[in-house]
PDB file of N, CA and C in Angstrom:
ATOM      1  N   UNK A   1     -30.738 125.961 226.272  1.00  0.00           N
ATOM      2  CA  UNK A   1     -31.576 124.987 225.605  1.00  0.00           C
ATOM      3  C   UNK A   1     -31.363 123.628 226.239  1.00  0.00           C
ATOM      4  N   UNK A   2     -32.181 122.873 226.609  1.00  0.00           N
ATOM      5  CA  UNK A   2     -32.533 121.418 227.242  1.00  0.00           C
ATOM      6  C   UNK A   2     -32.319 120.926 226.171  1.00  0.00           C
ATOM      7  N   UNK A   3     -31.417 119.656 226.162  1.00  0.00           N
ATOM      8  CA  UNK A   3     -31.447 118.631 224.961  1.00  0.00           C
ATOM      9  C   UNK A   3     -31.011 117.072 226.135  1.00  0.00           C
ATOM     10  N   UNK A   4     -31.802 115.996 224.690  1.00  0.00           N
ATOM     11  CA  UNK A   4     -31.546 115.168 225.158  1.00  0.00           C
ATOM     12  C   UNK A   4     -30.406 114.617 224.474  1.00  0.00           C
ATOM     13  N   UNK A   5     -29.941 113.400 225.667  1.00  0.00           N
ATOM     14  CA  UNK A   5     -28.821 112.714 225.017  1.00  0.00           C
ATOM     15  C   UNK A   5     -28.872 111.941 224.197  1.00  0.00           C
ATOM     16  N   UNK A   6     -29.831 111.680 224.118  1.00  0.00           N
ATOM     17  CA  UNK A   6     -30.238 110.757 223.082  1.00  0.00           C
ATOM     18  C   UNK A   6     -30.180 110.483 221.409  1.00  0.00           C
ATOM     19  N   UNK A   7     -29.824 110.079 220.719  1.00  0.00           N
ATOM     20  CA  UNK A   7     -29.559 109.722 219.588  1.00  0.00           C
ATOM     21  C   UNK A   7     -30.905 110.160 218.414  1.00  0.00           C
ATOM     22  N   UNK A   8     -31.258 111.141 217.977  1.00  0.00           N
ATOM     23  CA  UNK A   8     -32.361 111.087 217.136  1.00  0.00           C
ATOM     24  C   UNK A   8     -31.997 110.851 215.686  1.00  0.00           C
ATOM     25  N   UNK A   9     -32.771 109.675 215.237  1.00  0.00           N
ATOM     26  CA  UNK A   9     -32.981 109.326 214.185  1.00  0.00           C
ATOM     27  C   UNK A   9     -34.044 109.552 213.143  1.00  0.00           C
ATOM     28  N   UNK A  10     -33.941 110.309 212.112  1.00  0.00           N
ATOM     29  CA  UNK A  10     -35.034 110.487 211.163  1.00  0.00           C
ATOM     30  C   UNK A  10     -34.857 110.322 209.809  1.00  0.00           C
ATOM     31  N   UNK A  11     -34.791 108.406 209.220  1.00  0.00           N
ATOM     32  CA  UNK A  11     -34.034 107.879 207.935  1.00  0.00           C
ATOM     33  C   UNK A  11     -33.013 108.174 207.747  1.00  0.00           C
ATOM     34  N   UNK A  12     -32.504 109.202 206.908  1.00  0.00           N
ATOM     35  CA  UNK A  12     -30.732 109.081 206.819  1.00  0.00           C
ATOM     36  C   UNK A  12     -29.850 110.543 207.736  1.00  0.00           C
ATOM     37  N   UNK A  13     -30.897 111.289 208.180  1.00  0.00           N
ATOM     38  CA  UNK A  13     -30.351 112.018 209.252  1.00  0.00           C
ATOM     39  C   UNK A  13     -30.371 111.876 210.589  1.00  0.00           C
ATOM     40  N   UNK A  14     -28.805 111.644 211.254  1.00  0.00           N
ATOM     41  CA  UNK A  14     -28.974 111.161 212.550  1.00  0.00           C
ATOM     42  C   UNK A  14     -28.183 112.512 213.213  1.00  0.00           C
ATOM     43  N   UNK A  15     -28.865 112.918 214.519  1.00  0.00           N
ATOM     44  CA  UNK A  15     -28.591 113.981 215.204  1.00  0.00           C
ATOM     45  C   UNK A  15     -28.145 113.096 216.685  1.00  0.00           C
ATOM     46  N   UNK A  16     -27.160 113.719 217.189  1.00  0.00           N
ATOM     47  CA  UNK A  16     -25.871 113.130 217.835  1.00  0.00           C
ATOM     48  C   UNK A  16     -25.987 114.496 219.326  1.00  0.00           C
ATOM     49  N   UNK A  17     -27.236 114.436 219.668  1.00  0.00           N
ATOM     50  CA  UNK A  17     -26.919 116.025 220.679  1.00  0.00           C
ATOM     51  C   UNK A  17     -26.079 115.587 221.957  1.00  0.00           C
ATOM     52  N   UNK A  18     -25.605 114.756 222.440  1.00  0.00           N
ATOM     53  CA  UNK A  18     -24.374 114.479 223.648  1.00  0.00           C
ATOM     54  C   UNK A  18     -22.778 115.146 222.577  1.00  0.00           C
ATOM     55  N   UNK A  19     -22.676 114.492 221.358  1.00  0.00           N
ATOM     56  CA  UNK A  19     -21.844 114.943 220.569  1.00  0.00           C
ATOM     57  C   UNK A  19     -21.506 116.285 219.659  1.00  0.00           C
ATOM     58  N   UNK A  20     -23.232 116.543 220.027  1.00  0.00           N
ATOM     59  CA  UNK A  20     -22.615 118.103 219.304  1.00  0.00           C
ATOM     60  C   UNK A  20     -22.477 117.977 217.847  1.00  0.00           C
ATOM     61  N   UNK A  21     -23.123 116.624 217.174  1.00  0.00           N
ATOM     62  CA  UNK A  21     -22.413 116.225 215.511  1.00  0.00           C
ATOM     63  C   UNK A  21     -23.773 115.638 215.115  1.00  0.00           C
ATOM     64  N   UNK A  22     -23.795 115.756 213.549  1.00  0.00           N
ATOM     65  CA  UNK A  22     -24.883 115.555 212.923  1.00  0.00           C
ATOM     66  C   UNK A  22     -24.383 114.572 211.408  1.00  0.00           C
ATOM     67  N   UNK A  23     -24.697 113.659 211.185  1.00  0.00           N
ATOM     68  CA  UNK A  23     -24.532 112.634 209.587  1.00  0.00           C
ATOM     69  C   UNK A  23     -25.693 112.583 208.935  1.00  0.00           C
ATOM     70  N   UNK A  24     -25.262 112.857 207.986  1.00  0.00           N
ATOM     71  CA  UNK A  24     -26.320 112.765 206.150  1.00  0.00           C
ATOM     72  C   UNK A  24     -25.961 111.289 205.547  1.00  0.00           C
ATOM     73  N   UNK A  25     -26.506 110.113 205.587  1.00  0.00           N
ATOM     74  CA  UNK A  25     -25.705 108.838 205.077  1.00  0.00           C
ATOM     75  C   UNK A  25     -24.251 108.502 205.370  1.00  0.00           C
ATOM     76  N   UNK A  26     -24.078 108.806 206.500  1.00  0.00           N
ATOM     77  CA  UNK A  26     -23.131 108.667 207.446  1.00  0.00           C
ATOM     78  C   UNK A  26     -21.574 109.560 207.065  1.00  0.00           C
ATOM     79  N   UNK A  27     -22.321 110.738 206.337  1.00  0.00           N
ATOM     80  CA  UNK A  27     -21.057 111.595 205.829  1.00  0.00           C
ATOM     81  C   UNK A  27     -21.317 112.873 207.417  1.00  0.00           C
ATOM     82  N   UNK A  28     -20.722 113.314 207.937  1.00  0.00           N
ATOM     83  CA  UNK A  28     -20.471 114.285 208.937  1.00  0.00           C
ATOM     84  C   UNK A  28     -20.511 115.217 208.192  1.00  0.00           C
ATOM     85  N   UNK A  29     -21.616 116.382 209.035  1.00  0.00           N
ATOM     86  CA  UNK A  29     -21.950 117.789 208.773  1.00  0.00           C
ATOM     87  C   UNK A  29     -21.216 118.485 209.921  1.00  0.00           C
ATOM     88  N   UNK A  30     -20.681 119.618 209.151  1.00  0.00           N
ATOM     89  CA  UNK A  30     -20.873 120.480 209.736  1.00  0.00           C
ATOM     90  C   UNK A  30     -21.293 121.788 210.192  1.00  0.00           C
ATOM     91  N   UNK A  31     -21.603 121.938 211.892  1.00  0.00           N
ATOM     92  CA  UNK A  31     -22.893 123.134 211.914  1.00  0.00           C
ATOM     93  C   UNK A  31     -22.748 123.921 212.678  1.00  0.00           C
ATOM     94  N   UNK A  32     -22.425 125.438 212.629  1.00  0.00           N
ATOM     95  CA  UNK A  32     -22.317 126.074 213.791  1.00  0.00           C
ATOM     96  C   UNK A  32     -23.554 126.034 214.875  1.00  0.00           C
ATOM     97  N   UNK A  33     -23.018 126.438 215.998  1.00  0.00           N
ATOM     98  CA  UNK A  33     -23.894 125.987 217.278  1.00  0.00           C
ATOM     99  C   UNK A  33     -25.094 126.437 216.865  1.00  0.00           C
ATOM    100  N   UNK A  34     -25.759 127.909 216.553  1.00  0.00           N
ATOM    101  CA  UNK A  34     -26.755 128.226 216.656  1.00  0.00           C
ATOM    102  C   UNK A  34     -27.749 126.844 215.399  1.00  0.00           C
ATOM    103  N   UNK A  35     -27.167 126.336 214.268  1.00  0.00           N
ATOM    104  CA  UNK A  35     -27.648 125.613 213.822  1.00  0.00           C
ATOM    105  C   UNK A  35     -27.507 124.445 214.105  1.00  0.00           C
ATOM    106  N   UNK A  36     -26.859 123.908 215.068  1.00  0.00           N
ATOM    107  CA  UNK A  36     -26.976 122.533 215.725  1.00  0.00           C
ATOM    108  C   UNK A  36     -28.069 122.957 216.613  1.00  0.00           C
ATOM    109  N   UNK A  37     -28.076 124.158 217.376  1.00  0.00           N
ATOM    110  CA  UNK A  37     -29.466 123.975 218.353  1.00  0.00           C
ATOM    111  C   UNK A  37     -30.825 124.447 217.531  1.00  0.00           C
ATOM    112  N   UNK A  38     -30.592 125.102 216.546  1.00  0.00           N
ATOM    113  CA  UNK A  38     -32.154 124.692 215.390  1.00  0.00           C
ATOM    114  C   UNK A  38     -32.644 123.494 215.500  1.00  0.00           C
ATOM    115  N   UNK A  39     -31.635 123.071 215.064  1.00  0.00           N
ATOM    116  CA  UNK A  39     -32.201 121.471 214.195  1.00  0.00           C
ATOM    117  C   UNK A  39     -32.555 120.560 215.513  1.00  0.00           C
ATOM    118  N   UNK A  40     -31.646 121.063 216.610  1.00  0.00           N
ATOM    119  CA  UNK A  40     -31.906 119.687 217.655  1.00  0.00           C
ATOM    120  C   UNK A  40     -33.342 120.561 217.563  1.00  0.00           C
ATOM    121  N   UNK A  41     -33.948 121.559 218.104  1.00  0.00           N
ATOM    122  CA  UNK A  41     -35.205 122.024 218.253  1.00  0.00           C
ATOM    123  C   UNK A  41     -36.486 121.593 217.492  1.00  0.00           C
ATOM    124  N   UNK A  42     -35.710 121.979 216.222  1.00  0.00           N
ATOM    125  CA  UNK A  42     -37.237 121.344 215.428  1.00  0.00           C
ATOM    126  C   UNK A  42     -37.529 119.907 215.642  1.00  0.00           C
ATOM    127  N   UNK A  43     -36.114 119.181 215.723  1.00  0.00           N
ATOM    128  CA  UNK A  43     -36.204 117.708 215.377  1.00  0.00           C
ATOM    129  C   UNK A  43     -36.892 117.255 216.614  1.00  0.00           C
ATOM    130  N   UNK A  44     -36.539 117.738 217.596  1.00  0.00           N
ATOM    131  CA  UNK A  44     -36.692 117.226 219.114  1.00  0.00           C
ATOM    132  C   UNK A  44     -38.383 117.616 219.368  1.00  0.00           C
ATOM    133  N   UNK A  45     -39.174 118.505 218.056  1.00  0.00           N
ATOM    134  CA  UNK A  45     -40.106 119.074 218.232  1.00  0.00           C
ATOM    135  C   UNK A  45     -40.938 118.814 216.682  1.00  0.00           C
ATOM    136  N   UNK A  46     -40.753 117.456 216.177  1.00  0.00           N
ATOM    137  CA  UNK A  46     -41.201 117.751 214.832  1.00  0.00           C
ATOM    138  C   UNK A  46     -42.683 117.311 214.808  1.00  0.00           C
ATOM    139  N   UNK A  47     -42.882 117.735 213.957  1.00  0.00           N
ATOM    140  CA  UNK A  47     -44.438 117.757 213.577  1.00  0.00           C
ATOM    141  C   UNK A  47     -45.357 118.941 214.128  1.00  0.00           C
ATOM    142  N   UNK A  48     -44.567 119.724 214.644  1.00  0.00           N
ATOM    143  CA  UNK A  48     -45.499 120.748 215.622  1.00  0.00           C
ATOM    144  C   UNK A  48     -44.765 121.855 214.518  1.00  0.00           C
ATOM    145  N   UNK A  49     -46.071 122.926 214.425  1.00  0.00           N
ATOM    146  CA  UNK A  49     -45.514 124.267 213.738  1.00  0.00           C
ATOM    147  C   UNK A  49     -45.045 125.141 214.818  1.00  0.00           C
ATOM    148  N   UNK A  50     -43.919 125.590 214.472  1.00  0.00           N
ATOM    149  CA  UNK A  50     -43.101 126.709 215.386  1.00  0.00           C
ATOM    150  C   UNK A  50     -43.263 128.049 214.445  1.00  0.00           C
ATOM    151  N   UNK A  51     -43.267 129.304 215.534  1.00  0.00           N
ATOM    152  CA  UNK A  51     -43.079 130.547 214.445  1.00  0.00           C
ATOM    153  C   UNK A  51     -41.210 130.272 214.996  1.00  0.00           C
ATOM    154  N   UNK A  52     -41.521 131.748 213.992  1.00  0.00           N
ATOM    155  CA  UNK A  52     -39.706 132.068 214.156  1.00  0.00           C
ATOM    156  C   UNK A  52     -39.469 132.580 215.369  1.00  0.00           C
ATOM    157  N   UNK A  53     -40.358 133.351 215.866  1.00  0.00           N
ATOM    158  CA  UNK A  53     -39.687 133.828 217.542  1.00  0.00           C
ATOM    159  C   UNK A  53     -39.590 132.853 218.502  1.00  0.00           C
ATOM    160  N   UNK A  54     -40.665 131.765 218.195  1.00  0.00           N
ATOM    161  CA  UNK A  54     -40.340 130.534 219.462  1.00  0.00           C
ATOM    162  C   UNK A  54     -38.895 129.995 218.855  1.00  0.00           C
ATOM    163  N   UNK A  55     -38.968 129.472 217.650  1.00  0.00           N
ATOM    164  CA  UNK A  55     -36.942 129.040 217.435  1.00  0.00           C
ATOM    165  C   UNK A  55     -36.371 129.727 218.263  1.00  0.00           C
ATOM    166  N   UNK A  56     -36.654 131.067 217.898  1.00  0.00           N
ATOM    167  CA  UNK A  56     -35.226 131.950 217.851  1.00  0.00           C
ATOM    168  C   UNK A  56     -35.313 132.140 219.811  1.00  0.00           C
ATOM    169  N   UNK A  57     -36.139 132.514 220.310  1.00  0.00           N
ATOM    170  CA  UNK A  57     -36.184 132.774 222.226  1.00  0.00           C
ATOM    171  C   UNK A  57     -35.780 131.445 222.548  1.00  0.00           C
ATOM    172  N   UNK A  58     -35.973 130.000 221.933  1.00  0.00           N
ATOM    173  CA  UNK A  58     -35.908 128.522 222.716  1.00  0.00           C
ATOM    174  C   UNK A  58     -34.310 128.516 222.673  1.00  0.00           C
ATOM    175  N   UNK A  59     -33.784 128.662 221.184  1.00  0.00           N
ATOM    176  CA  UNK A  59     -32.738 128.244 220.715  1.00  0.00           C
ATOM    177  C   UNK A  59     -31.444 129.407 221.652  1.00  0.00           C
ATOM    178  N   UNK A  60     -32.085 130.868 221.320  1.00  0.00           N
ATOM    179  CA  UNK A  60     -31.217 131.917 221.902  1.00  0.00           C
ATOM    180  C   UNK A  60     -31.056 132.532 223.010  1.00  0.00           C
ATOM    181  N   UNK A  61     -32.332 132.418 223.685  1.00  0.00           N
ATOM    182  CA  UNK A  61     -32.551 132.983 225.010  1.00  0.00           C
ATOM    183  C   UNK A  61     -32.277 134.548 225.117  1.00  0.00           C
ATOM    184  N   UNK A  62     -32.097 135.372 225.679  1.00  0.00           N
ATOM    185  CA  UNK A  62     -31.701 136.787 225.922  1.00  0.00           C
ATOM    186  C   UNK A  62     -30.519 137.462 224.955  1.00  0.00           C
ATOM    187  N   UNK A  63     -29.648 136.451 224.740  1.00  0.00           N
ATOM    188  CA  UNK A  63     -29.046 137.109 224.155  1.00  0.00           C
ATOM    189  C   UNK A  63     -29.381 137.459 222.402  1.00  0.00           C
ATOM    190  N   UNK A  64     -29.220 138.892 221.999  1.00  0.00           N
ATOM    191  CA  UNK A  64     -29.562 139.437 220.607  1.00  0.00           C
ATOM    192  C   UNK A  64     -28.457 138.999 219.512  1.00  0.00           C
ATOM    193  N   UNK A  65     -28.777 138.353 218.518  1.00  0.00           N
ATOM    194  CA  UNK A  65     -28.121 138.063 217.698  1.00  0.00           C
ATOM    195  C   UNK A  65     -29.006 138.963 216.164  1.00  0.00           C
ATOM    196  N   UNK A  66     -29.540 139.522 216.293  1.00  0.00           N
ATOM    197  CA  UNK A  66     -30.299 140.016 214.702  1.00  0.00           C
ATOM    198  C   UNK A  66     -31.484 139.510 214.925  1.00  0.00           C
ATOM    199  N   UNK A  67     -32.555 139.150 215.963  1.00  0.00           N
ATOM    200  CA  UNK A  67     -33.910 139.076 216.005  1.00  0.00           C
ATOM    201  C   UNK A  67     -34.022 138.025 215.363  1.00  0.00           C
ATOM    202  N   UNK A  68     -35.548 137.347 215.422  1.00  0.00           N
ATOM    203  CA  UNK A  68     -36.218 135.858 214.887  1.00  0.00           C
ATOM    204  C   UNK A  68     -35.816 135.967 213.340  1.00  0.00           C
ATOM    205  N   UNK A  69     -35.883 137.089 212.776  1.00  0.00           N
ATOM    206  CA  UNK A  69     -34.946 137.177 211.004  1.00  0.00           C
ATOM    207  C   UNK A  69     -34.112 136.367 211.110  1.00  0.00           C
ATOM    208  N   UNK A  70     -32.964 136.098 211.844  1.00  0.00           N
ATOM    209  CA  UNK A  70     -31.728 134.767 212.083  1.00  0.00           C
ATOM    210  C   UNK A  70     -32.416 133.965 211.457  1.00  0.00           C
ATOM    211  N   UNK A  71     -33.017 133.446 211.949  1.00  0.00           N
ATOM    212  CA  UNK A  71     -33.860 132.032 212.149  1.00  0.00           C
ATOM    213  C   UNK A  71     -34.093 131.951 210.548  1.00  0.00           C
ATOM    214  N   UNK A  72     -34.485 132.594 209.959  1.00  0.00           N
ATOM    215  CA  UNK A  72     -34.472 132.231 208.496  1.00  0.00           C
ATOM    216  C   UNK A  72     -33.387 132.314 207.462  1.00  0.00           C
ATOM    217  N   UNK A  73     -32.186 132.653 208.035  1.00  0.00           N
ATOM    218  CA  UNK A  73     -30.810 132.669 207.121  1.00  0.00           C
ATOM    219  C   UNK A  73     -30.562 131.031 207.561  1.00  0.00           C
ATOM    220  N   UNK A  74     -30.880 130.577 208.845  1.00  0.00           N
ATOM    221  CA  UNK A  74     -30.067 129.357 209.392  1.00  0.00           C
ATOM    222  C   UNK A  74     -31.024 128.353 208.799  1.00  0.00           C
ATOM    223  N   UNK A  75     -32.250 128.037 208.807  1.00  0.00           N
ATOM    224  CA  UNK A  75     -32.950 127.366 208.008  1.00  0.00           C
ATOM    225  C   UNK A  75     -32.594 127.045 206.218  1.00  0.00           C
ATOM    226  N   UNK A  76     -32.346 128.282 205.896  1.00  0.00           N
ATOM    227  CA  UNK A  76     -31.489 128.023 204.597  1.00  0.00           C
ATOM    228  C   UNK A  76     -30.144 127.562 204.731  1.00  0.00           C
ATOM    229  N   UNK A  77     -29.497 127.802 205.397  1.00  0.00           N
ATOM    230  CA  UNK A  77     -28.148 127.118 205.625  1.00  0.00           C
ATOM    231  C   UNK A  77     -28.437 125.547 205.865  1.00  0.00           C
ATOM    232  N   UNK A  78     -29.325 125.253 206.837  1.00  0.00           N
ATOM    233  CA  UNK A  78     -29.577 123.618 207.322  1.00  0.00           C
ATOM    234  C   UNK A  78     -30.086 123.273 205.564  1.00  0.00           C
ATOM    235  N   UNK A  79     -30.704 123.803 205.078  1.00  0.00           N
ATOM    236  CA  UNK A  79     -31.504 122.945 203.803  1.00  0.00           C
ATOM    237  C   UNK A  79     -30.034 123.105 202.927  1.00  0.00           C
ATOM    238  N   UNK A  80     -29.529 123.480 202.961  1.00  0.00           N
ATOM    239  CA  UNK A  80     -28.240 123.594 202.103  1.00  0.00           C
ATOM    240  C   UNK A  80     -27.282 122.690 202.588  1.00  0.00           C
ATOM    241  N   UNK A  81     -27.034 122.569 203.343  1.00  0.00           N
ATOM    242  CA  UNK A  81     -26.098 121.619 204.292  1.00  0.00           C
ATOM    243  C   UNK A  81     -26.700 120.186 204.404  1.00  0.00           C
ATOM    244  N   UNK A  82     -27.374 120.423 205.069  1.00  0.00           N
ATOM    245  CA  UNK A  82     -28.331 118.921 205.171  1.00  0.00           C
ATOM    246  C   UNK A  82     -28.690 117.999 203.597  1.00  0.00           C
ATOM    247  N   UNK A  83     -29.188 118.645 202.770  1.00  0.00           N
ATOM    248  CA  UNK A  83     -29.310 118.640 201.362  1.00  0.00           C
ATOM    249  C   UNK A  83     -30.571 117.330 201.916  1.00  0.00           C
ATOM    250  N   UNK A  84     -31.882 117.672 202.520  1.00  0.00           N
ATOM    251  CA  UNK A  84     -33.043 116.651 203.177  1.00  0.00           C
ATOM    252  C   UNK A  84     -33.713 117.824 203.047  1.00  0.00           C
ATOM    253  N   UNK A  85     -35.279 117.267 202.957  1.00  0.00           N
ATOM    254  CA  UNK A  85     -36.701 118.633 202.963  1.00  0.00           C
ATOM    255  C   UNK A  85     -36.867 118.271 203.922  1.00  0.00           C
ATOM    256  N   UNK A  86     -36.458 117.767 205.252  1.00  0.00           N
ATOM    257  CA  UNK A  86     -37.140 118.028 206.530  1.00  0.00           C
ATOM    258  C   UNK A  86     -37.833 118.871 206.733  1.00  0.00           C
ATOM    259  N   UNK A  87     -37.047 120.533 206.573  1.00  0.00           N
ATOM    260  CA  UNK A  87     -37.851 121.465 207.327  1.00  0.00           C
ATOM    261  C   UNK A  87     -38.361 122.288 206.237  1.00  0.00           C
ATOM    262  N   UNK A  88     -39.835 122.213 206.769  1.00  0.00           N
ATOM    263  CA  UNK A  88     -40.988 122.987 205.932  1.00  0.00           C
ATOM    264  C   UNK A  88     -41.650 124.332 206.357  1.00  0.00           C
ATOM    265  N   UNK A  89     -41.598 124.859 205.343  1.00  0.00           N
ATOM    266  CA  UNK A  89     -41.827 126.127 205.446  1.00  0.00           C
ATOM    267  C   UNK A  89     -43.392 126.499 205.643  1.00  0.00           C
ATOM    268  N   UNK A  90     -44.055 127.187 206.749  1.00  0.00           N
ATOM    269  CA  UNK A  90     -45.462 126.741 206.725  1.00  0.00           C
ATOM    270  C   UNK A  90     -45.603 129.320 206.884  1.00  0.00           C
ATOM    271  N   UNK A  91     -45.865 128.877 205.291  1.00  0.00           N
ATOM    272  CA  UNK A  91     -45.944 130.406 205.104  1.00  0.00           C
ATOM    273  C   UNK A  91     -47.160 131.366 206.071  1.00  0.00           C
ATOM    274  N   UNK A  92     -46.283 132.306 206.245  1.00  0.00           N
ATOM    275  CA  UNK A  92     -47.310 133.174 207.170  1.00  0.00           C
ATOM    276  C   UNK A  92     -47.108 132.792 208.743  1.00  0.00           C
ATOM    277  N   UNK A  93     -46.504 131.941 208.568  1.00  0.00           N
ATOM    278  CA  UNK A  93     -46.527 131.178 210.117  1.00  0.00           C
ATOM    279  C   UNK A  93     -45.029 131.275 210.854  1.00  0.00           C
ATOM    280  N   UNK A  94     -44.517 129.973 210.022  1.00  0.00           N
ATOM    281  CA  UNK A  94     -43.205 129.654 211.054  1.00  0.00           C
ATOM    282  C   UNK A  94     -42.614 128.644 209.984  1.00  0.00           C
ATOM    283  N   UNK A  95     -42.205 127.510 210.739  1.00  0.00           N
ATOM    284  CA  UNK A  95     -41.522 125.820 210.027  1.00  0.00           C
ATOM    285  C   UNK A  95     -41.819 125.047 210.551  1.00  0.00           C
ATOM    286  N   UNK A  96     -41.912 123.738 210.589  1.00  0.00           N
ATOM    287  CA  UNK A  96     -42.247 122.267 210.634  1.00  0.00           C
ATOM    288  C   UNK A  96     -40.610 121.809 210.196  1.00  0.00           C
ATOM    289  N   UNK A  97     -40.348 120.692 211.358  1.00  0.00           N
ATOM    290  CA  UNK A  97     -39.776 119.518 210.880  1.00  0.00           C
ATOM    291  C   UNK A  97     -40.796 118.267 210.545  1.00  0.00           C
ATOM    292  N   UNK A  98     -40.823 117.551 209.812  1.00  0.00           N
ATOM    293  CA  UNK A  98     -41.301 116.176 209.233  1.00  0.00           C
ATOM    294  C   UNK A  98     -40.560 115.445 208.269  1.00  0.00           C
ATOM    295  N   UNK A  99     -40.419 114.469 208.573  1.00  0.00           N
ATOM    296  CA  UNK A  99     -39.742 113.366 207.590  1.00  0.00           C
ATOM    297  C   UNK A  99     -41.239 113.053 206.491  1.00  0.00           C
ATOM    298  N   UNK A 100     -42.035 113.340 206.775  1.00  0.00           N
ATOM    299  CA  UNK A 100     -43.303 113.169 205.781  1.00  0.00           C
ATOM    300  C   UNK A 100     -43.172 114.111 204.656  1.00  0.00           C
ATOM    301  N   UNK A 101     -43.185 114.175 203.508  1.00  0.00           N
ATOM    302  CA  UNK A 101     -43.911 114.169 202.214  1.00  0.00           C
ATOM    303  C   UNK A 101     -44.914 115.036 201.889  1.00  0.00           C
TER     304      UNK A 101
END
């Protein structure tokens, strides 16, 4: 997965991808890799609808972890962790990141 170094900011979640670290109101999360490279994905990609197989091939590449199904245990983990509606569920489809409402 390509990431930038760059600092993404979206209101009180700041994603840290040179660091590998993610803050909720400047409290530190923590995320195993496959869900640090979710979130950099959606975030680095928000507003665009993704299905679950583009997450899961961008984020995983060749290697099999349990098929694009992953992708929806780790989405519940980020909304649990994160405790933010960033990521939206766009039924039948895939997810959306948006800081929008």
């Amino acid at each position: 997965m390509s990431e930038t170094d760059e600092e993404m900011i979206f209101g009180n979640l700041h994603i840290h991808p040179a660091s590998r670290t993610v803050d909720v109101d400047g409290r530190k999360i923590t995320l195993t890799r496959m869900e640090f490279d979710v979130l950099c994905f959606l975030a680095a990609n928000s507003n665009i609808a993704l299905t679950r197989d583009q997450i899961y091939e961008t984020v995983n590449g060749d290697n099999y972890l349990g098929g694009s199904y992953v992708i929806r245990d780790i989405i519940y983990r980020l909304r649990t962790k994160l405790g933010i509606p960033y990521i939206q569920t766009l039924h039948g489809y895939g997810y959306k990141f948006s800081i929008e409402e």
